[in-house]
Protein backbone atom coordinates (compact mmCIF):
# COMPACT_ATOMS: atom_id res chain seq x y z
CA UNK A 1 -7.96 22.95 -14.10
CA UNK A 2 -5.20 23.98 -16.76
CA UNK A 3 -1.99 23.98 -15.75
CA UNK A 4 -1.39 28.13 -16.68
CA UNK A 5 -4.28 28.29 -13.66
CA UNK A 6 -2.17 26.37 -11.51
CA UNK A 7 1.32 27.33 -11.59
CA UNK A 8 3.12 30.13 -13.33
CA UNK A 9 6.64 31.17 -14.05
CA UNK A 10 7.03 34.44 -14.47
CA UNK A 11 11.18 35.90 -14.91
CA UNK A 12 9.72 39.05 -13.21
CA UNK A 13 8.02 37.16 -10.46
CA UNK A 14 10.14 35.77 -7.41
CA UNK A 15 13.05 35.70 -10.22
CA UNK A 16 11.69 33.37 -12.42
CA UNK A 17 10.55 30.53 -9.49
CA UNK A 18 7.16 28.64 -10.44
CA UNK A 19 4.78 30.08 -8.13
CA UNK A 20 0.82 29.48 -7.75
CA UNK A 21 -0.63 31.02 -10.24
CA UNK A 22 -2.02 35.02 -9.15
CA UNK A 23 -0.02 34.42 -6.31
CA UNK A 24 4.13 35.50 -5.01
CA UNK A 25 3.89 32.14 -3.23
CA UNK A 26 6.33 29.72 -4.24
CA UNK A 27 4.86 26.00 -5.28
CA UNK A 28 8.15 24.69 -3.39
CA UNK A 29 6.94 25.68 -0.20
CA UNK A 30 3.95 23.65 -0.53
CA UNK A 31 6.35 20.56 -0.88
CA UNK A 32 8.55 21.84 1.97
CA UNK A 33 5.49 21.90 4.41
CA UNK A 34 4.70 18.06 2.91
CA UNK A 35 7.88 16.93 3.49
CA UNK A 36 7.68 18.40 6.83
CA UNK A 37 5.03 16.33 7.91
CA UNK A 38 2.61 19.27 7.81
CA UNK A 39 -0.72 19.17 6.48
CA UNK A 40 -2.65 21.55 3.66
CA UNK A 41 -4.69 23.12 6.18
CA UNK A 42 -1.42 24.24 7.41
CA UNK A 43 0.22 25.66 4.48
CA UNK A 44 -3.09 27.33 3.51
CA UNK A 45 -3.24 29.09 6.62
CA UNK A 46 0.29 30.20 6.31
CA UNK A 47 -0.27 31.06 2.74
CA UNK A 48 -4.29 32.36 2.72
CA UNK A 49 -3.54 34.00 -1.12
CA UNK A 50 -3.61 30.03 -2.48
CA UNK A 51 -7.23 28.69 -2.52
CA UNK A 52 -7.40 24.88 -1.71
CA UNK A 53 -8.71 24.10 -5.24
CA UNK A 54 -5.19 26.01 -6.32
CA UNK A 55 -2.89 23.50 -3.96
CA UNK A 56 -4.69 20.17 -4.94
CA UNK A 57 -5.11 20.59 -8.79
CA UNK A 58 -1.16 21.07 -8.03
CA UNK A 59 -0.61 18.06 -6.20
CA UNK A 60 -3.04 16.04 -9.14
CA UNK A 61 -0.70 17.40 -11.61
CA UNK A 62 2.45 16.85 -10.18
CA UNK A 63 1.14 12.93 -9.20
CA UNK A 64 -0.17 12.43 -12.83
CA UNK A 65 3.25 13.60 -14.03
CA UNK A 66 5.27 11.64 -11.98
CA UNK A 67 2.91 7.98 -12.42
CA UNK A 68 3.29 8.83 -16.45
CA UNK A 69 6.79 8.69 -16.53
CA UNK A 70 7.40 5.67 -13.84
């Protein structure tokens, strides 16, 4: 999955904040809810607009990015 599928960022969209792509939902609050100690069942049911595909492509990304630069 491209990243442009996965997250956008979008100065006229929730002022600029990267958000799921086709989506007003913030990618931070999908970290929040992690850091919580909640699960992605539970921040997909909170946020039905992100398809599960959507929210683990994100967290690939974000590991792949993070390994790559350790």
């Amino acid at each position: 999955m491209q990243t442009s599928s996965i997250v956008r960022i979008d100065p006229e969209i929730m002022s600029g904040e990267p958000c799921f792509a086709g989506t007003r939902v913030p990618v931070r609050a999908l970290l929040d809810y992690i850091e919580g100690g909640d699960t992605i069942d539970e921040f997909l049911e909170q946020y039905p607009t992100v398809p599960r595909t959507q929210a683990i492509a994100f967290l690939e990304q974000a590991s792949e990015k993070l390994l790559a630069t350790a």
